[in-house]
PDB file of N, CA and C in Angstrom:
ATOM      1  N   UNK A   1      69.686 108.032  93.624  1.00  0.00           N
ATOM      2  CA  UNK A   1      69.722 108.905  94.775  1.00  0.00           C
ATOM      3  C   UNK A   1      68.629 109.962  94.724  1.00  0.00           C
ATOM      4  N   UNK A   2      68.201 110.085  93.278  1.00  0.00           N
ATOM      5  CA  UNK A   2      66.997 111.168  93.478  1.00  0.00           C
ATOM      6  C   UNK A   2      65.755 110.999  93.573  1.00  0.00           C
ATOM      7  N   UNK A   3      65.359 109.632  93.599  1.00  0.00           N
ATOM      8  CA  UNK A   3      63.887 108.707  93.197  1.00  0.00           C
ATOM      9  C   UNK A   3      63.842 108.245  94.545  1.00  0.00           C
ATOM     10  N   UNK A   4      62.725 108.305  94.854  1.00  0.00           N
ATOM     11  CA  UNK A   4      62.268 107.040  96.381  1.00  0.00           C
ATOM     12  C   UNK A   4      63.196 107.545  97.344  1.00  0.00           C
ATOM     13  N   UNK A   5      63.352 109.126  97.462  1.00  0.00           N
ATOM     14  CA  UNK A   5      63.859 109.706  98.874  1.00  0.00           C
ATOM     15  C   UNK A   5      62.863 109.650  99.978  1.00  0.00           C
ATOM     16  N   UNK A   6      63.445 109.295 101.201  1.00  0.00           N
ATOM     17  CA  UNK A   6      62.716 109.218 102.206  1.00  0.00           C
ATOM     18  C   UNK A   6      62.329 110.251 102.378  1.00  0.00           C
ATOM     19  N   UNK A   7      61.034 110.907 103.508  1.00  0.00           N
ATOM     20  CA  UNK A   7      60.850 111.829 104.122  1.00  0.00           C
ATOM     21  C   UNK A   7      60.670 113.130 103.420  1.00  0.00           C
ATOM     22  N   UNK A   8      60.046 112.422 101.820  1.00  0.00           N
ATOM     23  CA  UNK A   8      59.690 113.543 100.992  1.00  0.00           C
ATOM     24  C   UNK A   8      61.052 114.823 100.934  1.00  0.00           C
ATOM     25  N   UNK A   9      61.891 114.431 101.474  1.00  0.00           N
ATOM     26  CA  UNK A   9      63.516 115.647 101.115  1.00  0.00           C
ATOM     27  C   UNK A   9      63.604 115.521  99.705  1.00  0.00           C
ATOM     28  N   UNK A  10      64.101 116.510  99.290  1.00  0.00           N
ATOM     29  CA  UNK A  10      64.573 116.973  97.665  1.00  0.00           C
ATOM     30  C   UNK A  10      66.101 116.633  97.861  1.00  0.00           C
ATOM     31  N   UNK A  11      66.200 116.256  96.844  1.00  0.00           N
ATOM     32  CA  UNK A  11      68.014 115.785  96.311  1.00  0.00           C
ATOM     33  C   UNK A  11      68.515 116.595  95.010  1.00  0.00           C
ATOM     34  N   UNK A  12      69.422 117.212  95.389  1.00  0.00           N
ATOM     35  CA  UNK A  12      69.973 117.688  94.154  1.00  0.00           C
ATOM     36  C   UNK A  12      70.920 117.808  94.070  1.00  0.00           C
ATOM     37  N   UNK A  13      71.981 116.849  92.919  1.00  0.00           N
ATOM     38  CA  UNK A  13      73.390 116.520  92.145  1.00  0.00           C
ATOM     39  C   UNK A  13      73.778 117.858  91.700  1.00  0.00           C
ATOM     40  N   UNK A  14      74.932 118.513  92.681  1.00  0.00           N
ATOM     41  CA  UNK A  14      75.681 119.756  91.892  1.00  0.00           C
ATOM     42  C   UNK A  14      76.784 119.178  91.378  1.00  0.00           C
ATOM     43  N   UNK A  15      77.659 118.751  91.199  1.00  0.00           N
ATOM     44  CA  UNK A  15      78.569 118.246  91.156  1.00  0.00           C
ATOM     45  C   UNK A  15      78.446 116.290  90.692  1.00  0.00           C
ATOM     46  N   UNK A  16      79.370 116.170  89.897  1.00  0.00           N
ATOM     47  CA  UNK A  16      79.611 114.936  89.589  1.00  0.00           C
ATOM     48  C   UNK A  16      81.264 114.745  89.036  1.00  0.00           C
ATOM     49  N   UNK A  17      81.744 113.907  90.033  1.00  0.00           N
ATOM     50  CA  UNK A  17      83.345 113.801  89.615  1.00  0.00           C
ATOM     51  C   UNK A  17      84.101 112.107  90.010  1.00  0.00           C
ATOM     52  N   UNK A  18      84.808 112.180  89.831  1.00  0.00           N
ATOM     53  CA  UNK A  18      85.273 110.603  90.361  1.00  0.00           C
ATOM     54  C   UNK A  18      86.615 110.465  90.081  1.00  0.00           C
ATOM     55  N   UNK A  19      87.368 110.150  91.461  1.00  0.00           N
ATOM     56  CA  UNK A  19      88.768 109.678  90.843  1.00  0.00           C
ATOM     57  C   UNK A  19      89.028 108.611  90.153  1.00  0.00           C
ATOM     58  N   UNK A  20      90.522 108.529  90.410  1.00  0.00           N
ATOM     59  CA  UNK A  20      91.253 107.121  89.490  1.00  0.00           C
ATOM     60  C   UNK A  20      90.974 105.637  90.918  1.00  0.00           C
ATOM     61  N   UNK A  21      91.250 104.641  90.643  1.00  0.00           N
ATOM     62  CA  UNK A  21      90.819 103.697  91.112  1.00  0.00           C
ATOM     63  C   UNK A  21      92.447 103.335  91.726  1.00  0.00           C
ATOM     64  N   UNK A  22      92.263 102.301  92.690  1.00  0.00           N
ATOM     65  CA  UNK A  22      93.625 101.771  93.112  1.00  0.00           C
ATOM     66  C   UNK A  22      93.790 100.381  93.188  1.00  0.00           C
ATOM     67  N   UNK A  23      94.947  99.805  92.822  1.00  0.00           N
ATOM     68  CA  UNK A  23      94.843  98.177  93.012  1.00  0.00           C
ATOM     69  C   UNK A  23      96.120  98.109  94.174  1.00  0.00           C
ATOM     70  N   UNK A  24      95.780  97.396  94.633  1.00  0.00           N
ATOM     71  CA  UNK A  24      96.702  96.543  95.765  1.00  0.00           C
ATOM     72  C   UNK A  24      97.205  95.922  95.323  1.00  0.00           C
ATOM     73  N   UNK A  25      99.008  95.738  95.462  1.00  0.00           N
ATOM     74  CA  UNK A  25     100.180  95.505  95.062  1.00  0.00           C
ATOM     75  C   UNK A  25     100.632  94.226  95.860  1.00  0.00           C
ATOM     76  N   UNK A  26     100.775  93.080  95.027  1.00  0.00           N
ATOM     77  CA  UNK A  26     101.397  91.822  95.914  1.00  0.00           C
ATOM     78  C   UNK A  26     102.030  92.111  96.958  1.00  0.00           C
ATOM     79  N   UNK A  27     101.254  91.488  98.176  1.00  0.00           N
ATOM     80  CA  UNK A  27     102.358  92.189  99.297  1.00  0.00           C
ATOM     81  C   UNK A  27     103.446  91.078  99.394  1.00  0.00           C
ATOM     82  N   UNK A  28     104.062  91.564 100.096  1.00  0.00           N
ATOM     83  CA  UNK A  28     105.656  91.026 100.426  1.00  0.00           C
ATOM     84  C   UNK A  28     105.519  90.059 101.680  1.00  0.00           C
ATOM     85  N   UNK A  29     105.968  89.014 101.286  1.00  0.00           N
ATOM     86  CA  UNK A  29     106.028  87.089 102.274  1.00  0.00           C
ATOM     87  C   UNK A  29     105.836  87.933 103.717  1.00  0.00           C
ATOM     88  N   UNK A  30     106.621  88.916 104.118  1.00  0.00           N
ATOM     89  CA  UNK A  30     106.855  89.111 105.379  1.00  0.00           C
ATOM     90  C   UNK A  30     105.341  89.930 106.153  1.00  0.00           C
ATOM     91  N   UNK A  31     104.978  90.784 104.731  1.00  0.00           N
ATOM     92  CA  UNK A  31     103.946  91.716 106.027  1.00  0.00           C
ATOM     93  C   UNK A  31     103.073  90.553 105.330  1.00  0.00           C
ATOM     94  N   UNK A  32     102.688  89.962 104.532  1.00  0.00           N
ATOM     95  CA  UNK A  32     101.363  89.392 104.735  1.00  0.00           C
ATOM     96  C   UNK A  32     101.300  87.720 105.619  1.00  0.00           C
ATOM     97  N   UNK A  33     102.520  87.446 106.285  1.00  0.00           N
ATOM     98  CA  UNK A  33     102.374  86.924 107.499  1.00  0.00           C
ATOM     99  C   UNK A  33     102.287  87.420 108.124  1.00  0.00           C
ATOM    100  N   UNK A  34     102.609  88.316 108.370  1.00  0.00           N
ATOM    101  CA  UNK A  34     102.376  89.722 109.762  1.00  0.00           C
ATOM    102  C   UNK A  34     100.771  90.044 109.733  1.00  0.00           C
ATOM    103  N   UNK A  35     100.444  90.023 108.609  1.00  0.00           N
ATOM    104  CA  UNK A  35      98.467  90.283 108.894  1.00  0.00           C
ATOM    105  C   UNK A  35      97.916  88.619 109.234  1.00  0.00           C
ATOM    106  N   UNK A  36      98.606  87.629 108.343  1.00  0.00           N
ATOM    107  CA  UNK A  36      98.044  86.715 108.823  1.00  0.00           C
ATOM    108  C   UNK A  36      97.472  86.266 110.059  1.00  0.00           C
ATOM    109  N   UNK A  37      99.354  86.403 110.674  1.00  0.00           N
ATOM    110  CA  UNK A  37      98.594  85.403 112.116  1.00  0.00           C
ATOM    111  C   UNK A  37      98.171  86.910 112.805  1.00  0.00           C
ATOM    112  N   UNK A  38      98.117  88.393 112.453  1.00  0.00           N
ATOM    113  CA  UNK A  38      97.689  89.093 113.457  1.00  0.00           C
ATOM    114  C   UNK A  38      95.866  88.822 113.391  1.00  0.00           C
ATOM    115  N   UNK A  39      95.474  88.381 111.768  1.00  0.00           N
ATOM    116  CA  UNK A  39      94.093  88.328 111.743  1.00  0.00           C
ATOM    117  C   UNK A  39      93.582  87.020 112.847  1.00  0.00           C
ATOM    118  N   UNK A  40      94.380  85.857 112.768  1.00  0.00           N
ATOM    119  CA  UNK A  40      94.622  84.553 113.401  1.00  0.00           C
ATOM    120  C   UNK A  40      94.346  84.562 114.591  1.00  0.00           C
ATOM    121  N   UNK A  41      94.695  85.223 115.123  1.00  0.00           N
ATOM    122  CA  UNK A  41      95.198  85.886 116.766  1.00  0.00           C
ATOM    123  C   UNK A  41      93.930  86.653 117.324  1.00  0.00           C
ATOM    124  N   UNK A  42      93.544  87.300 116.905  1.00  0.00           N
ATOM    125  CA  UNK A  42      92.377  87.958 116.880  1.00  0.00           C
ATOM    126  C   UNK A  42      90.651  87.845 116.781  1.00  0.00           C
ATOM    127  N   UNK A  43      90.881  86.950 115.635  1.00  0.00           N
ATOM    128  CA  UNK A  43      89.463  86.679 115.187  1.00  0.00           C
ATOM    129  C   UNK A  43      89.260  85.102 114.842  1.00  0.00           C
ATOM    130  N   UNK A  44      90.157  84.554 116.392  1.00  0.00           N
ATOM    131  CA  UNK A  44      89.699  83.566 116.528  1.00  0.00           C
ATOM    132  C   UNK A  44      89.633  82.361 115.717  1.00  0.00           C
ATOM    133  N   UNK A  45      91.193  82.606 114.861  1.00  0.00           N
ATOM    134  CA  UNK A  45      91.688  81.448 114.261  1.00  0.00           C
ATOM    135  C   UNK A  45      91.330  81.521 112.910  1.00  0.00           C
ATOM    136  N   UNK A  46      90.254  82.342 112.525  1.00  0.00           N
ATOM    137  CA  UNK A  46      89.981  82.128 111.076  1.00  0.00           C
ATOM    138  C   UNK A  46      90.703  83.131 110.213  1.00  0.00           C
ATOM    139  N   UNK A  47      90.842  81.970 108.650  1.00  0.00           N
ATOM    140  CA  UNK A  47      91.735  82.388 108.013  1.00  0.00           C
ATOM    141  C   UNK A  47      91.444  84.162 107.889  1.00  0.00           C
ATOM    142  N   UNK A  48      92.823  84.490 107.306  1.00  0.00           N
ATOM    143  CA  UNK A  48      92.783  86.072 106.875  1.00  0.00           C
ATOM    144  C   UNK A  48      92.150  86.553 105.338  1.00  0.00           C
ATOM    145  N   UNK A  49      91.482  87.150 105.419  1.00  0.00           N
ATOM    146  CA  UNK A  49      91.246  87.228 103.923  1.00  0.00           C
ATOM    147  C   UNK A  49      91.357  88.611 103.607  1.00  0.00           C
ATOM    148  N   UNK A  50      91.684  88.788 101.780  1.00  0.00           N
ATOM    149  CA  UNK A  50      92.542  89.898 101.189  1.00  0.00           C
ATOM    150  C   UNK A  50      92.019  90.239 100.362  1.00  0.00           C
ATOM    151  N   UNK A  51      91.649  91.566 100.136  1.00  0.00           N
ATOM    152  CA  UNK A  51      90.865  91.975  98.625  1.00  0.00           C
ATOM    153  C   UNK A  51      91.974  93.211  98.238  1.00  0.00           C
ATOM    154  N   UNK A  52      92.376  93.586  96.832  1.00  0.00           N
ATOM    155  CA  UNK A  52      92.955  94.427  96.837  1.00  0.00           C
ATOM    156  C   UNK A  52      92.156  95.371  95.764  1.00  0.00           C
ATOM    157  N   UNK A  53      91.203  96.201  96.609  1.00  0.00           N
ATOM    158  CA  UNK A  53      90.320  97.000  95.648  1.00  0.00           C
ATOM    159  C   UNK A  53      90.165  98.317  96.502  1.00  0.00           C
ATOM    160  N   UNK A  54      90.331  99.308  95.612  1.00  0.00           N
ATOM    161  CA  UNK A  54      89.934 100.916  96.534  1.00  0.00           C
ATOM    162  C   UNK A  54      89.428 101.909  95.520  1.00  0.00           C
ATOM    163  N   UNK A  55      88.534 101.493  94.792  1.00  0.00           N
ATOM    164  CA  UNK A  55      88.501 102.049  93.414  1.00  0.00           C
ATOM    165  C   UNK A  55      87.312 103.275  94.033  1.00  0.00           C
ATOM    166  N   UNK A  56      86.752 103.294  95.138  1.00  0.00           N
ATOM    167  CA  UNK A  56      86.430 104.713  95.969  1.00  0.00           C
ATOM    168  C   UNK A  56      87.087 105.388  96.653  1.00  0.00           C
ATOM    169  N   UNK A  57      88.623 105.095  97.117  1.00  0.00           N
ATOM    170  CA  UNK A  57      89.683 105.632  97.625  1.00  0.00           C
ATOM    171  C   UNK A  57      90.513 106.218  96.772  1.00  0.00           C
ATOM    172  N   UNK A  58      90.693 107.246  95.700  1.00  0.00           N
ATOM    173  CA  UNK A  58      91.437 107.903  95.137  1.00  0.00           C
ATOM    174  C   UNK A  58      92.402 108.283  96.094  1.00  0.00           C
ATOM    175  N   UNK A  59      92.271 108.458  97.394  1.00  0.00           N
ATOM    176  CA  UNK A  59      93.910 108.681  97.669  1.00  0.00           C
ATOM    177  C   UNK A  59      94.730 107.728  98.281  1.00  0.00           C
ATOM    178  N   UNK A  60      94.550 106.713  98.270  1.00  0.00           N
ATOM    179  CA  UNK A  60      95.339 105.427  98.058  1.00  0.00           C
ATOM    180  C   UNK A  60      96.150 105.361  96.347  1.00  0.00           C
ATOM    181  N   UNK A  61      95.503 105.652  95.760  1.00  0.00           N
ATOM    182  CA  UNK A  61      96.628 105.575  94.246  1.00  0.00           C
ATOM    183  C   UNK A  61      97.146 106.597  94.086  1.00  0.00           C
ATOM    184  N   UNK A  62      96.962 107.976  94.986  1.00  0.00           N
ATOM    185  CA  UNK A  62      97.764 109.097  94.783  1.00  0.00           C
ATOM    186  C   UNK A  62      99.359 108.394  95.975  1.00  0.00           C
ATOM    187  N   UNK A  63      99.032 108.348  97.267  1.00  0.00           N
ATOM    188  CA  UNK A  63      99.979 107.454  97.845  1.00  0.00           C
ATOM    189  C   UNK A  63     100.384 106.359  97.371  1.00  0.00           C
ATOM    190  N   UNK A  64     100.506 105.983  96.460  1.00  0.00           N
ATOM    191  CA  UNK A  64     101.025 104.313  95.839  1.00  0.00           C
ATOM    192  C   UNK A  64     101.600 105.194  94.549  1.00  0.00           C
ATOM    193  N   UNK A  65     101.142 106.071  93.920  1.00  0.00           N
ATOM    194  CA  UNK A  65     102.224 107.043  92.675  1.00  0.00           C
ATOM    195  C   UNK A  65     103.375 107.707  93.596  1.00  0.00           C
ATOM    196  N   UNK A  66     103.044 108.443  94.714  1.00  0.00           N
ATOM    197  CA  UNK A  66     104.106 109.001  95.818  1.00  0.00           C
ATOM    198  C   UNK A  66     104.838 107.990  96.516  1.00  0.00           C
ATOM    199  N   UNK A  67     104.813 107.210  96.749  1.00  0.00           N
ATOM    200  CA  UNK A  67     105.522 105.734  97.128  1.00  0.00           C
ATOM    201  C   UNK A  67     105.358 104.868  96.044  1.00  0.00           C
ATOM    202  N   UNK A  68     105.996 104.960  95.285  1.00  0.00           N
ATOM    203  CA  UNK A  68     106.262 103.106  94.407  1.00  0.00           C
ATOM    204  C   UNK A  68     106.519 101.829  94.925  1.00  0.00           C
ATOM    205  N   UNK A  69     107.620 102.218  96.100  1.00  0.00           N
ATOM    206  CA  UNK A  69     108.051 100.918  96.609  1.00  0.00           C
ATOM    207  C   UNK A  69     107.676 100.504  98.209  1.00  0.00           C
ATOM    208  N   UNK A  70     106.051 101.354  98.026  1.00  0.00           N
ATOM    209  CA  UNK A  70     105.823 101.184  99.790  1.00  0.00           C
ATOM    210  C   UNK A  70     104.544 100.298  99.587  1.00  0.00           C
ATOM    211  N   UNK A  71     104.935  99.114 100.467  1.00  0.00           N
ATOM    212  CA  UNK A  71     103.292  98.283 101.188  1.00  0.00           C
ATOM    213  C   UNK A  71     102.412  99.191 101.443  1.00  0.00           C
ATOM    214  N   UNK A  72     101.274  98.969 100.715  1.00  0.00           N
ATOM    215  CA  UNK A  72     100.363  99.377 101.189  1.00  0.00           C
ATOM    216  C   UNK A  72      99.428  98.886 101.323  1.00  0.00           C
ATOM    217  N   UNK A  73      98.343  98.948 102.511  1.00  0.00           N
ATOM    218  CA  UNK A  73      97.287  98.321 103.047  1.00  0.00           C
ATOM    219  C   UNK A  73      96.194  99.479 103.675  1.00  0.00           C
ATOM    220  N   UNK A  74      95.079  98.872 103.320  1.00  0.00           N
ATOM    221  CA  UNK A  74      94.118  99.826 103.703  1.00  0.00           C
ATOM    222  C   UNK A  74      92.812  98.701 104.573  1.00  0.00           C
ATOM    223  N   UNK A  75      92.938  99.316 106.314  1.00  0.00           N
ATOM    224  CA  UNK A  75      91.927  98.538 107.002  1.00  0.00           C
ATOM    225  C   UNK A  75      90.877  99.127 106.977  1.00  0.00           C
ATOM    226  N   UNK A  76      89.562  98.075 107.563  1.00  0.00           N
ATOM    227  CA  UNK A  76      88.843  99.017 107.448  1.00  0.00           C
ATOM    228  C   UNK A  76      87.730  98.211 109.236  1.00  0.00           C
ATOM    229  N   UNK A  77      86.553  98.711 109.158  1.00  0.00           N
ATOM    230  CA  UNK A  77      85.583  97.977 110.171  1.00  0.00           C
ATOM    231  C   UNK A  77      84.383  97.866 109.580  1.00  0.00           C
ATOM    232  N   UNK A  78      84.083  97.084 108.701  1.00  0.00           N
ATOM    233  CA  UNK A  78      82.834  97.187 107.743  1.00  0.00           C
ATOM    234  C   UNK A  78      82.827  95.685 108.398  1.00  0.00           C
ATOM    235  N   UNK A  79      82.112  95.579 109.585  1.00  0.00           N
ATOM    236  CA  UNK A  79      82.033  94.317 110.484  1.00  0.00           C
ATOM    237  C   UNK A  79      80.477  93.791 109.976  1.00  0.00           C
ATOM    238  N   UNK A  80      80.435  92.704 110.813  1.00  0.00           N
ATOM    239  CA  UNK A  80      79.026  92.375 110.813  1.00  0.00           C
ATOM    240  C   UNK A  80      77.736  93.482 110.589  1.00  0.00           C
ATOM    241  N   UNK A  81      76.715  93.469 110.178  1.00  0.00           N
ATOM    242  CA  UNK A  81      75.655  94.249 109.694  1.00  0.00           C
ATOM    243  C   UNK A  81      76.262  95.509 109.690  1.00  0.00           C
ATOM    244  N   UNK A  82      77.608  95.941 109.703  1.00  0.00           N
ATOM    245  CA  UNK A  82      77.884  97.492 109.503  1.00  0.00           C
ATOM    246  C   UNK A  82      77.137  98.240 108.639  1.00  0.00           C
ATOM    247  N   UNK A  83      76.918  97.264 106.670  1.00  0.00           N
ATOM    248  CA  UNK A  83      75.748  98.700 105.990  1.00  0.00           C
ATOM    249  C   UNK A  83      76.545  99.958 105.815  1.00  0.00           C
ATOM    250  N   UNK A  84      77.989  99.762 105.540  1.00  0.00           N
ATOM    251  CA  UNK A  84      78.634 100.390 104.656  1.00  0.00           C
ATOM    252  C   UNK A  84      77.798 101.315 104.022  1.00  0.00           C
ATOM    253  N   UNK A  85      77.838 103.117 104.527  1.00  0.00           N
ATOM    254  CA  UNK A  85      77.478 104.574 103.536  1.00  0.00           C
ATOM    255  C   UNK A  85      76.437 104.538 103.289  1.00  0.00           C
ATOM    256  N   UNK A  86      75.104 103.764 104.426  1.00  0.00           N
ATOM    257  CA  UNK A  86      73.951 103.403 104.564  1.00  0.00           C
ATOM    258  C   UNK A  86      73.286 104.466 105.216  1.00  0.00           C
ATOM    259  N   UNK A  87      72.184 104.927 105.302  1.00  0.00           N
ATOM    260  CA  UNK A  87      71.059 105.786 106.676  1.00  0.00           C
ATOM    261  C   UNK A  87      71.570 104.736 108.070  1.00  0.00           C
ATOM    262  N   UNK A  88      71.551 103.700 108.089  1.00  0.00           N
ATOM    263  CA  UNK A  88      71.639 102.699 108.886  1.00  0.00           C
ATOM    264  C   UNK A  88      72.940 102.524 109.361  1.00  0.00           C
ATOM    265  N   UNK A  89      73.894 103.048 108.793  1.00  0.00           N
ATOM    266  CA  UNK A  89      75.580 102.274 108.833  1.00  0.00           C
ATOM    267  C   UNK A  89      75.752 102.658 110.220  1.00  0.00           C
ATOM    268  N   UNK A  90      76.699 101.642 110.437  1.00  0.00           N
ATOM    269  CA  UNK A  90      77.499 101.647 111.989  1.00  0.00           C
ATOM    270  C   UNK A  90      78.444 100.569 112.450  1.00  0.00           C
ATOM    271  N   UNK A  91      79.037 100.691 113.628  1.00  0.00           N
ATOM    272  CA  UNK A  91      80.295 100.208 113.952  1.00  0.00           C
ATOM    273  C   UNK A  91      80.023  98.998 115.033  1.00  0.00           C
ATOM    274  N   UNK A  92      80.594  98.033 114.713  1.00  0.00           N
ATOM    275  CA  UNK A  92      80.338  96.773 115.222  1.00  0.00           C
ATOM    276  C   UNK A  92      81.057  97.061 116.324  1.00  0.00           C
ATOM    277  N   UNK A  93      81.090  97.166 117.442  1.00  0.00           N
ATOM    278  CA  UNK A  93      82.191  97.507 118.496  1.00  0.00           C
ATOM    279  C   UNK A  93      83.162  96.223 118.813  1.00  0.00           C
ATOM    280  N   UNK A  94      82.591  95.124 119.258  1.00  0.00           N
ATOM    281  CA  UNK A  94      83.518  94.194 119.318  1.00  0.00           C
ATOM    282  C   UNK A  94      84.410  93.790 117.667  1.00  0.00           C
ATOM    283  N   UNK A  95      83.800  93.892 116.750  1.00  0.00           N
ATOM    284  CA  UNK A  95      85.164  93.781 115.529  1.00  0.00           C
ATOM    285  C   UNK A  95      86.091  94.991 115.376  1.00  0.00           C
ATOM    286  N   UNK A  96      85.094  95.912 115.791  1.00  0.00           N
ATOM    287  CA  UNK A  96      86.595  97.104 115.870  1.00  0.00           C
ATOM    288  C   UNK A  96      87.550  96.741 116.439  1.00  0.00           C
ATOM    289  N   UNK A  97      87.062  96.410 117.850  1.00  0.00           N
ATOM    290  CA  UNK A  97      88.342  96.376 118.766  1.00  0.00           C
ATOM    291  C   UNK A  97      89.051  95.194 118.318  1.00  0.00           C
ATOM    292  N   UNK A  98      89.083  94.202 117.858  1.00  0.00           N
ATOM    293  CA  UNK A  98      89.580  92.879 116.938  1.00  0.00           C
ATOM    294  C   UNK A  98      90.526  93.459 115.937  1.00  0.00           C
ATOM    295  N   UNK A  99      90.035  94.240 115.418  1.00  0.00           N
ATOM    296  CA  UNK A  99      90.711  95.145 114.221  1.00  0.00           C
ATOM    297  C   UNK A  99      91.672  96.377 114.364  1.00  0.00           C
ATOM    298  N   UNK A 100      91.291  96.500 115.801  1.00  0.00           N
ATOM    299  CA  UNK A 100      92.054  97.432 116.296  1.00  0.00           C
ATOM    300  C   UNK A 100      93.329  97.107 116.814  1.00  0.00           C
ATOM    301  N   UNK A 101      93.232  95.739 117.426  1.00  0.00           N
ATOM    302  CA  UNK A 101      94.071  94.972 118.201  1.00  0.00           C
ATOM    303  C   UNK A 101      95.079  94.417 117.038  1.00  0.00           C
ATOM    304  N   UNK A 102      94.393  94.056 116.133  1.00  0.00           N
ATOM    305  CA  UNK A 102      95.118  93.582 114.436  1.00  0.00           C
ATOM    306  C   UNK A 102      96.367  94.496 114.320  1.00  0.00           C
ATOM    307  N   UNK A 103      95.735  95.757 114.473  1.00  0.00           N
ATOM    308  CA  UNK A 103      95.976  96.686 112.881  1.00  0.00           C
ATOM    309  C   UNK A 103      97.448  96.881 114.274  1.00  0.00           C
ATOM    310  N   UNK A 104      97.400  97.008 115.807  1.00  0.00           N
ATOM    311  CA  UNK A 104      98.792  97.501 116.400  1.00  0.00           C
ATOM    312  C   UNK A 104      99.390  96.099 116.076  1.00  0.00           C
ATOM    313  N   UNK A 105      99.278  95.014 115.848  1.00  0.00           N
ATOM    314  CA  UNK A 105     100.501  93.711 115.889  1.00  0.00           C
ATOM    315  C   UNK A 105     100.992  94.026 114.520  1.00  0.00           C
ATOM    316  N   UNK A 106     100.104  94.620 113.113  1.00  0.00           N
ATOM    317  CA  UNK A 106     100.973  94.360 112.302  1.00  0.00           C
ATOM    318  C   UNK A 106     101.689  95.151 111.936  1.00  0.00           C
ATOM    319  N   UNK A 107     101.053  97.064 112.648  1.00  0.00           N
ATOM    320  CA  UNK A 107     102.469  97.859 112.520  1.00  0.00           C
ATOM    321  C   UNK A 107     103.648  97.633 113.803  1.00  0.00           C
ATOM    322  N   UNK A 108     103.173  96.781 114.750  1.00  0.00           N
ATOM    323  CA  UNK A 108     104.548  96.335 115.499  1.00  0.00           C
ATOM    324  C   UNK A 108     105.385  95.204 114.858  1.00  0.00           C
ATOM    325  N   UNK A 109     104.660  94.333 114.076  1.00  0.00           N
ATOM    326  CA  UNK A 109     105.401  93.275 113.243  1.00  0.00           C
ATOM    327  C   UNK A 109     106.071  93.783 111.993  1.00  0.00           C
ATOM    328  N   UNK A 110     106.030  94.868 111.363  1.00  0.00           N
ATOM    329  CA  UNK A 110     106.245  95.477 110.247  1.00  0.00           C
ATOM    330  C   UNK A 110     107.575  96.516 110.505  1.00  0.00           C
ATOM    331  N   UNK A 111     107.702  96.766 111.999  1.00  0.00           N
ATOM    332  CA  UNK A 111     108.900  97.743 112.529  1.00  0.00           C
ATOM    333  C   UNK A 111     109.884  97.178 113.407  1.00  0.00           C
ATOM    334  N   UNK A 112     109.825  95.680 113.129  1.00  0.00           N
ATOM    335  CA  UNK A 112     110.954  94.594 113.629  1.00  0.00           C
ATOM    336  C   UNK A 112     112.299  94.858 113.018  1.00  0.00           C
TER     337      UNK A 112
END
């Protein structure tokens, strides 16, 4: 971050810290059919796919120590060329709204 800054700007690290990491907890038969066919439904038939990693989200494992016995899921829109925490990053508009449309079926499928 401090080498090969653009635009000749100065960078300077005050601080250096890092939380604890989080793993995603087998979800339960019911909500991860509930993401299934909501991903299904949405994005056009293709399968759903699952990573259970948040090891830059420290407060996902503070909520998963405060809930033991709660599902938890973390969406996100890191769509096509998004460039994720990039100069460049940005929001795919049509996968948002895909994701958006997702994310209400599976908290309506989850409060059956």
């Amino acid at each position: 971050m401090t080498t090969d800054v653009p635009y000749n700007a100065q960078v300077k690290i005050l601080q250096k810290n890092c939380g604890p990491g989080w793993c995603m907890k087998e979800l339960e038969k019911e909500i991860n059919d509930t993401i299934t066919k909501a991903g299904a439904d949405f994005f056009d038939g293709k399968p759903t796919a699952l990573y259970g990693e948040g090891g830059s989200i420290p407060f996902l494992k503070e909520l998963g120590d405060l809930y033991p016995n709660t599902q938890i899921i973390a969406l996100g829109v890191g769509g096509p060329n998004s460039n994720s925490h990039a100069p460049n990053e940005m929001i795919h508009l049509p996968y948002t709204k895909k994701m958006t449309c997702s994310l209400s079926h599976i908290l309506h499928g989850c409060t059956k």
